[in-house]
N, C-alpha and C. Protein backbone atom coordinates (compact mmCIF):
# COMPACT_ATOMS: atom_id res chain seq x y z
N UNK A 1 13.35 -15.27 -0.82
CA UNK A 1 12.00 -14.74 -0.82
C UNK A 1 11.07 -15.80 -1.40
N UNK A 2 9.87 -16.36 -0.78
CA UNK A 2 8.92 -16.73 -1.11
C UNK A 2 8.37 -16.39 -2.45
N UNK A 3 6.85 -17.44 -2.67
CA UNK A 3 6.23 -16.48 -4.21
C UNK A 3 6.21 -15.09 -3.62
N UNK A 4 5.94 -14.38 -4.51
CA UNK A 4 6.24 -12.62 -4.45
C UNK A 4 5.34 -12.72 -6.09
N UNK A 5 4.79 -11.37 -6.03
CA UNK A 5 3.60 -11.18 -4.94
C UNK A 5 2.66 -12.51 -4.18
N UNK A 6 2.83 -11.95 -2.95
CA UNK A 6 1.83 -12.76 -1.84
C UNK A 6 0.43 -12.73 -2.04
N UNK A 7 0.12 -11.04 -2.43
CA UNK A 7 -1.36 -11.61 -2.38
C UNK A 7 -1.64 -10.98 -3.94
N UNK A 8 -2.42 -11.75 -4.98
CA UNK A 8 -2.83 -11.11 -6.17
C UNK A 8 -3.40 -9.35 -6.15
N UNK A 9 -3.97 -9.17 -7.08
CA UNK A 9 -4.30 -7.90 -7.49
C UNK A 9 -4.00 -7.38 -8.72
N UNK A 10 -4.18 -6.20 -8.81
CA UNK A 10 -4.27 -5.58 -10.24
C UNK A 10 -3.09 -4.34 -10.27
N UNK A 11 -2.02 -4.72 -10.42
CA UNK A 11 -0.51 -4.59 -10.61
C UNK A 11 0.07 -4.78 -11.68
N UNK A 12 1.43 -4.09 -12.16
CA UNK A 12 2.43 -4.83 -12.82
C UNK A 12 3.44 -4.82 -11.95
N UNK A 13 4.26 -5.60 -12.76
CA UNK A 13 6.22 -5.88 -11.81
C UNK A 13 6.46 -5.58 -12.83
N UNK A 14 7.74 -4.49 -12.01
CA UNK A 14 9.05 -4.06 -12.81
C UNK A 14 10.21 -5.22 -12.71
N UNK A 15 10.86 -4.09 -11.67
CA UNK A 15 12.77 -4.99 -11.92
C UNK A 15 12.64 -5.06 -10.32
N UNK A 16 12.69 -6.61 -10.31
CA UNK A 16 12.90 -7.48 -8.74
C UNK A 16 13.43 -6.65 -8.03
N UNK A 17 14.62 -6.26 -8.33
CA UNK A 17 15.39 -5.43 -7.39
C UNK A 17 15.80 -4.37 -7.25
N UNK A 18 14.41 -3.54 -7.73
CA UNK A 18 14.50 -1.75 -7.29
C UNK A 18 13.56 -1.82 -5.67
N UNK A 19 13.59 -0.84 -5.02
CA UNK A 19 13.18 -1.03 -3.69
C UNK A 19 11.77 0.31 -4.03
N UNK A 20 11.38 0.11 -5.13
CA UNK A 20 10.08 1.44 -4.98
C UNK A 20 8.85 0.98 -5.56
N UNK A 21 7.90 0.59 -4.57
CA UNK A 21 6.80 0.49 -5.05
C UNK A 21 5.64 1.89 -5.66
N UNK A 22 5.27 1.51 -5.97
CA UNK A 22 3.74 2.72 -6.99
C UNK A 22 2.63 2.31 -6.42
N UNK A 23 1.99 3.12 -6.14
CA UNK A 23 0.49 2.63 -5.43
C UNK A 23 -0.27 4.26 -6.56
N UNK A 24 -1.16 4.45 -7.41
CA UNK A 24 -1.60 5.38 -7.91
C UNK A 24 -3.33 5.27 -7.24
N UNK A 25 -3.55 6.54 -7.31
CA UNK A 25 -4.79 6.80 -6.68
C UNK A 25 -5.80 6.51 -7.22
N UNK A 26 -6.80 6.19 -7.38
CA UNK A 26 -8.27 6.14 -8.09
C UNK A 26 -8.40 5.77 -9.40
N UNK A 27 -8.06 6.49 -10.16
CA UNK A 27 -8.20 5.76 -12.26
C UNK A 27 -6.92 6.07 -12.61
N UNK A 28 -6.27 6.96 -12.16
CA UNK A 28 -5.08 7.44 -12.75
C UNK A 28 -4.17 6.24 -13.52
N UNK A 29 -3.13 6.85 -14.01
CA UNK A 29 -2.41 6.43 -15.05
C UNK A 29 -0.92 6.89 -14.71
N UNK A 30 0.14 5.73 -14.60
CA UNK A 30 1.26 6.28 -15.10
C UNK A 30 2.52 5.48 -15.51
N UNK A 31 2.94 6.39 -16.82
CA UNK A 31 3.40 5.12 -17.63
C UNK A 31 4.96 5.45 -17.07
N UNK A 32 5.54 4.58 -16.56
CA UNK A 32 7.14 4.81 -16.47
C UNK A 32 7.71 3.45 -16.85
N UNK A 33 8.69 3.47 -16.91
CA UNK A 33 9.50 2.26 -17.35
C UNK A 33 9.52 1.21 -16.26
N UNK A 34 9.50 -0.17 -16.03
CA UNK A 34 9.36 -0.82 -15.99
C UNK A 34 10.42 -1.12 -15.19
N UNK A 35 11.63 -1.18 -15.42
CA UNK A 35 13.10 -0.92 -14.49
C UNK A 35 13.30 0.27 -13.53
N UNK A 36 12.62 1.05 -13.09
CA UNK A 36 12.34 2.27 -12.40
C UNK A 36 11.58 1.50 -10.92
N UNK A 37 10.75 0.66 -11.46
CA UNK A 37 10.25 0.53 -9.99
C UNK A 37 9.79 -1.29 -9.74
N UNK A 38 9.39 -1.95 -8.71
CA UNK A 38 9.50 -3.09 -8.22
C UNK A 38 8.06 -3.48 -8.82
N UNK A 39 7.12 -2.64 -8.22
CA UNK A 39 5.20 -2.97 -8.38
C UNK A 39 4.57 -1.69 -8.72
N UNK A 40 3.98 -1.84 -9.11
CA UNK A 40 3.39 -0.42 -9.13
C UNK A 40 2.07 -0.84 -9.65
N UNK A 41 0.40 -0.15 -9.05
CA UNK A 41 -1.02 -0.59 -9.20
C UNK A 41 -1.89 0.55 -8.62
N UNK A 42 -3.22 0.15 -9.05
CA UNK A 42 -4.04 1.50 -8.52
C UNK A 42 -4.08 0.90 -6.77
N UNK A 43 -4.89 1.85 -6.87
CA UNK A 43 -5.51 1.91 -5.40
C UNK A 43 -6.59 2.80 -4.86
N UNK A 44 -7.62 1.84 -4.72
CA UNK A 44 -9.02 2.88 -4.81
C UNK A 44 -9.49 2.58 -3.24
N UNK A 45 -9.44 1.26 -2.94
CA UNK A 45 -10.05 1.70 -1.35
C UNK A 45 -8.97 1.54 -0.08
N UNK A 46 -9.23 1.99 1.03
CA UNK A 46 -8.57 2.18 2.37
C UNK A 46 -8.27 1.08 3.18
N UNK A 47 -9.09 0.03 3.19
CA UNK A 47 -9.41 -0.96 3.64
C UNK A 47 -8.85 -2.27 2.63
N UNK A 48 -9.71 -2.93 2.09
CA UNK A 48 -8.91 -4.21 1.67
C UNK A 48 -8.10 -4.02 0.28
N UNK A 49 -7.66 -2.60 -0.38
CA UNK A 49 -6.74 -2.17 -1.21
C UNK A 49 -5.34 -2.21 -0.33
N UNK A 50 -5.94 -1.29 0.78
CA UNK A 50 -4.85 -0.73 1.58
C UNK A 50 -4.00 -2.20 1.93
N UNK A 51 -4.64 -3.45 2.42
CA UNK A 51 -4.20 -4.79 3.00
C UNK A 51 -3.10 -5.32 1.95
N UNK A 52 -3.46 -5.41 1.07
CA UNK A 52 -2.47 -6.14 -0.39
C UNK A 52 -1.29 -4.91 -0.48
N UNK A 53 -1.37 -3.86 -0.31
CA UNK A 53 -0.60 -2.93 -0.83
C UNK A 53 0.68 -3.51 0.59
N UNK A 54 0.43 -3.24 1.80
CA UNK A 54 0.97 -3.53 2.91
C UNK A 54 1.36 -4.83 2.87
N UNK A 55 0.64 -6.17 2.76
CA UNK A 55 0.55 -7.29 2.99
C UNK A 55 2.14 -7.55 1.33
N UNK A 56 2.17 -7.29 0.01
CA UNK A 56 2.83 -7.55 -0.31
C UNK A 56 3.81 -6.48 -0.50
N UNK A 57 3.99 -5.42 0.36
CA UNK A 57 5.67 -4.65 0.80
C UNK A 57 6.12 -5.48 1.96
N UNK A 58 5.30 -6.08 2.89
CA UNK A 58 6.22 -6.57 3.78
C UNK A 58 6.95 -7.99 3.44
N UNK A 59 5.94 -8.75 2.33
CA UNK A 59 6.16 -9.82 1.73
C UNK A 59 7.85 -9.50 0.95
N UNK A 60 7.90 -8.40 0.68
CA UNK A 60 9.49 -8.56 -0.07
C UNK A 60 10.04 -7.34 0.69
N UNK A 61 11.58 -7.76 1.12
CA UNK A 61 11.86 -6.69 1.90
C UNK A 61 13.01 -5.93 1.14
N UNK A 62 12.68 -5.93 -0.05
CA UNK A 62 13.75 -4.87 -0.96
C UNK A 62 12.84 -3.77 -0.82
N UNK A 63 11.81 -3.91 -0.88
CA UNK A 63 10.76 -2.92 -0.97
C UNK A 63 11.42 -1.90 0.05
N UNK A 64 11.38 -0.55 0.04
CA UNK A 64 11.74 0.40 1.03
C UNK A 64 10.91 1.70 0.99
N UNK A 65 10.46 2.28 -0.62
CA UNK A 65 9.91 3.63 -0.58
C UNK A 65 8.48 2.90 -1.30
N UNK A 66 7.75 4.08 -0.98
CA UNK A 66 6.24 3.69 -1.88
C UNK A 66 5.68 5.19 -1.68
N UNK A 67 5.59 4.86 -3.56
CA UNK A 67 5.52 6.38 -4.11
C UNK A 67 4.05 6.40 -3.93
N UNK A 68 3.24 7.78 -3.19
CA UNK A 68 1.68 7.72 -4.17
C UNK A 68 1.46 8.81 -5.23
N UNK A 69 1.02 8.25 -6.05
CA UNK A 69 0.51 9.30 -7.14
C UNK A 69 -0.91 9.62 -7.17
N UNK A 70 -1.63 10.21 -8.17
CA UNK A 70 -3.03 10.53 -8.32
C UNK A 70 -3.56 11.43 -7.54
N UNK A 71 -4.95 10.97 -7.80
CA UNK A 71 -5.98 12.63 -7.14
C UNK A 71 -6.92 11.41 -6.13
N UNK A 72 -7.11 11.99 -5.01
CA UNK A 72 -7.85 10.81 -3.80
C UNK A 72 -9.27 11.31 -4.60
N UNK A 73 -9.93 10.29 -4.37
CA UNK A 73 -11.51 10.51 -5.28
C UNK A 73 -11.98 10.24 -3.61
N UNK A 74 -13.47 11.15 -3.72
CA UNK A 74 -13.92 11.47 -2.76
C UNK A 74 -14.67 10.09 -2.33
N UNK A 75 -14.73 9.85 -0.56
CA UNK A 75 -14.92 9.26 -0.08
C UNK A 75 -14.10 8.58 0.53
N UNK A 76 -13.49 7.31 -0.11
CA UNK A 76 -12.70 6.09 0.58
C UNK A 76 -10.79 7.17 1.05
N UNK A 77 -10.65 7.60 0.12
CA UNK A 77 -9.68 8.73 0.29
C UNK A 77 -8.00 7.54 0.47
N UNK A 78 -7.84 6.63 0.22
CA UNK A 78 -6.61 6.10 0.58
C UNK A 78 -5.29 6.28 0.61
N UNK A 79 -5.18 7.37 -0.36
CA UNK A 79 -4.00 7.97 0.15
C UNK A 79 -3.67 8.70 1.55
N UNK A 80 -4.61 9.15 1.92
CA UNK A 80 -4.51 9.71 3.31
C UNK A 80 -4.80 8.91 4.33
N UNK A 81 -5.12 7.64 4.02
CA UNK A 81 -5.53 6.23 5.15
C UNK A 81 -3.64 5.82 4.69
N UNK A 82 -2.96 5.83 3.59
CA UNK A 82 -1.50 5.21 3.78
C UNK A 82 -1.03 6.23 4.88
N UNK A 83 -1.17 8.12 4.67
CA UNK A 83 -0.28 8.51 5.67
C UNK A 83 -0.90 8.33 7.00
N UNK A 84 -1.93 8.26 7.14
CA UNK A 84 -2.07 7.87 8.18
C UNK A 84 -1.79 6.68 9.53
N UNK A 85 -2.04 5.90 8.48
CA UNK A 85 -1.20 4.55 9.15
C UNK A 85 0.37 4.61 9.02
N UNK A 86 0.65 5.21 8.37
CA UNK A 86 2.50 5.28 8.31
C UNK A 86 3.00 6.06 9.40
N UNK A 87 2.48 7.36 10.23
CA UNK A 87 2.62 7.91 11.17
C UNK A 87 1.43 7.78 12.54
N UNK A 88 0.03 7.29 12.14
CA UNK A 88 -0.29 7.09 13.70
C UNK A 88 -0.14 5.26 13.84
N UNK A 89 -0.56 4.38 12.91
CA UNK A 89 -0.58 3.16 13.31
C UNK A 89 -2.42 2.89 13.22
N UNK A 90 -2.53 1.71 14.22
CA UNK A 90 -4.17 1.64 14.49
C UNK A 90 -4.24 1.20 15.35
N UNK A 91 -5.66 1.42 16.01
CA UNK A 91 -6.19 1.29 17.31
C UNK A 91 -6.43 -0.61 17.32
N UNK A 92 -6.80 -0.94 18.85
CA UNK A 92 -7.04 -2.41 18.81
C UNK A 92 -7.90 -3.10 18.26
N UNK A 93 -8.89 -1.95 17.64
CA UNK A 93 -10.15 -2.69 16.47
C UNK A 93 -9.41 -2.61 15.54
N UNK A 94 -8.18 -2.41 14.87
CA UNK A 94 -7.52 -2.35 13.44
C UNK A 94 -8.23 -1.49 12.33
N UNK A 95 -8.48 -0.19 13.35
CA UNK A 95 -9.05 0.90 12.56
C UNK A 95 -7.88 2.24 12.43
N UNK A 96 -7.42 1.94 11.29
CA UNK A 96 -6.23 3.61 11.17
C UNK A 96 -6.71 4.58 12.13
N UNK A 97 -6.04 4.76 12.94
CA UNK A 97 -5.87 6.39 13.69
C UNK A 97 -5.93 7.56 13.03
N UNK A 98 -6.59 8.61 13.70
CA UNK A 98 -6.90 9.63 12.28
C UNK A 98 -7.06 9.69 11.05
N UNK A 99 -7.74 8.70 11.05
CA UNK A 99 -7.91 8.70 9.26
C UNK A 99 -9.69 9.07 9.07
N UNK A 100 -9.46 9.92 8.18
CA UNK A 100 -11.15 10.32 8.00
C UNK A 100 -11.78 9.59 6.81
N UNK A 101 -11.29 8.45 6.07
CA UNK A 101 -11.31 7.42 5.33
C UNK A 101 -12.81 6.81 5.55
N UNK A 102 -14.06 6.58 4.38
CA UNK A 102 -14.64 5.92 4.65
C UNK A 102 -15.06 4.38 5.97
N UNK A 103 -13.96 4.23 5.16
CA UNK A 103 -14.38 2.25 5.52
C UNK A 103 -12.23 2.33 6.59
N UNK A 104 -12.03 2.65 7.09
CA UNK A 104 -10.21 2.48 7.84
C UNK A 104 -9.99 1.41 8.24
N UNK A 105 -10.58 0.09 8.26
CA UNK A 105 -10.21 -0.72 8.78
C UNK A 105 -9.20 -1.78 8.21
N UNK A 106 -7.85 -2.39 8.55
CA UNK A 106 -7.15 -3.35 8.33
C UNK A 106 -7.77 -4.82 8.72
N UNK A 107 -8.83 -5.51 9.09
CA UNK A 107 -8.83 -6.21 9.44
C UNK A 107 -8.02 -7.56 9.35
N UNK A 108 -7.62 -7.84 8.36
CA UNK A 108 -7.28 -8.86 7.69
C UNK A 108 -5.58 -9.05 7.64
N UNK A 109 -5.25 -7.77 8.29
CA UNK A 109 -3.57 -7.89 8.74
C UNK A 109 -3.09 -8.45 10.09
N UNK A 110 -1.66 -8.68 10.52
CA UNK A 110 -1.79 -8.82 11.50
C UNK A 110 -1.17 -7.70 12.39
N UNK A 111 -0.96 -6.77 13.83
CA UNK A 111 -0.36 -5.99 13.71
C UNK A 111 1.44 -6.18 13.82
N UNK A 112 1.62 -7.30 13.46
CA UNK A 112 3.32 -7.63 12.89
C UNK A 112 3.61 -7.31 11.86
N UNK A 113 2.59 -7.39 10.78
CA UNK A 113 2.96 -6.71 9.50
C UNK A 113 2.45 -5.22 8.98
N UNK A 114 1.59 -4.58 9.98
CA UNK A 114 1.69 -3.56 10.18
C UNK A 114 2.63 -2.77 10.80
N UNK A 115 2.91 -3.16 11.97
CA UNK A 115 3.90 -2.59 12.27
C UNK A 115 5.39 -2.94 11.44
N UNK A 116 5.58 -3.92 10.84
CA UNK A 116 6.66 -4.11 9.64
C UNK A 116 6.53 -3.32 8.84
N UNK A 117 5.56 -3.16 8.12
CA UNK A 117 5.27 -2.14 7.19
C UNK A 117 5.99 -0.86 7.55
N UNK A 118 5.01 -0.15 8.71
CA UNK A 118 5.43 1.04 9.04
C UNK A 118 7.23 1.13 9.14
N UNK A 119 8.32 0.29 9.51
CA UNK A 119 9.33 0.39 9.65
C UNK A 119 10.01 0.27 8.60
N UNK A 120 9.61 -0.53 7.55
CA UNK A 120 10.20 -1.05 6.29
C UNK A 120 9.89 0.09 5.42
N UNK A 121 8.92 0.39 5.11
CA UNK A 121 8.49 1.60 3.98
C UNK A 121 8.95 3.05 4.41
C-alpha cells in the first residue's frame, strides 16, 4: 500500500489492519478505542467530504465496512448521499442518483473509484 491516507483531512487512525472505517455525521462525537477501527472522522458535506471519505477507502483495500454515526444536520444531509451512492451510483454529470443532498456532486472522483468503492465497502 502506498502513503495511506491519500488524501488529508480531519481524521484519526486506529489499527492499520482493522477493515472499519467511521465516518460521523455533522459535530458529533465518538470516543472508541483506537484498535476497533482503521479511520474514523466527521463528515459534514456530500460532495467534497463525501470524495476523501471514498477516495481514501479505495486507497486501502483492508478497508471493507464503513460505519455512519450521528444526526444528518439539515441541508447537505451526507449520510443519505453515502446510501445513496452505495446502492444507486451516479449519473454521467457525477451527480449521486437519488440523493436529495444539497450540493451531490462527486466531481473530483473518477467513476473507477466509485465504482471500487461501491464494491469494496
Amino acid at each position: 500500500m502506498n502513503e495511506w491516507p491519500a488524501i488529508p483531512g480531519s481524521f484519526s487512525l486506529g489499527n492499520p489492519n482493522s477493515p472499519i472505517a467511521i465516518v460521523i455525521l455533522g459535530r458529533g462525537i465518538l470516543p472508541l478505542q483506537t484498535e476497533k477501527y482503521c479511520i474514523k472522522g466527521q463528515l459534514v458535506t456530500e460532495n467534497v467530504g463525501l470524495e476523501k471519505v471514498v477516495a481514501n477507502s479505495v486507497a486501502n483495500p483492508r478497508i471493507r465496512f464503513l460505519l455512519i454515526c450521528g444526526k444528518e444536520e439539515v441541508g447537505h444531509m451526507p449520510g443519505e448521499a453515502i446510501q445513496a451512492l452505495s446502492m444507486n451510483g451516479v449519473d454521467k454529470r457525477m451527480r449521486i442518483r437519488d440523493c436529495r443532498s444539497a450540493v451531490p456532486f462527486l466531481c473530483n472522483l473518477s467513476m473507477k473509484a466509485i465504482d471500487r468503492f461501491r464494491e469494496q465497502v
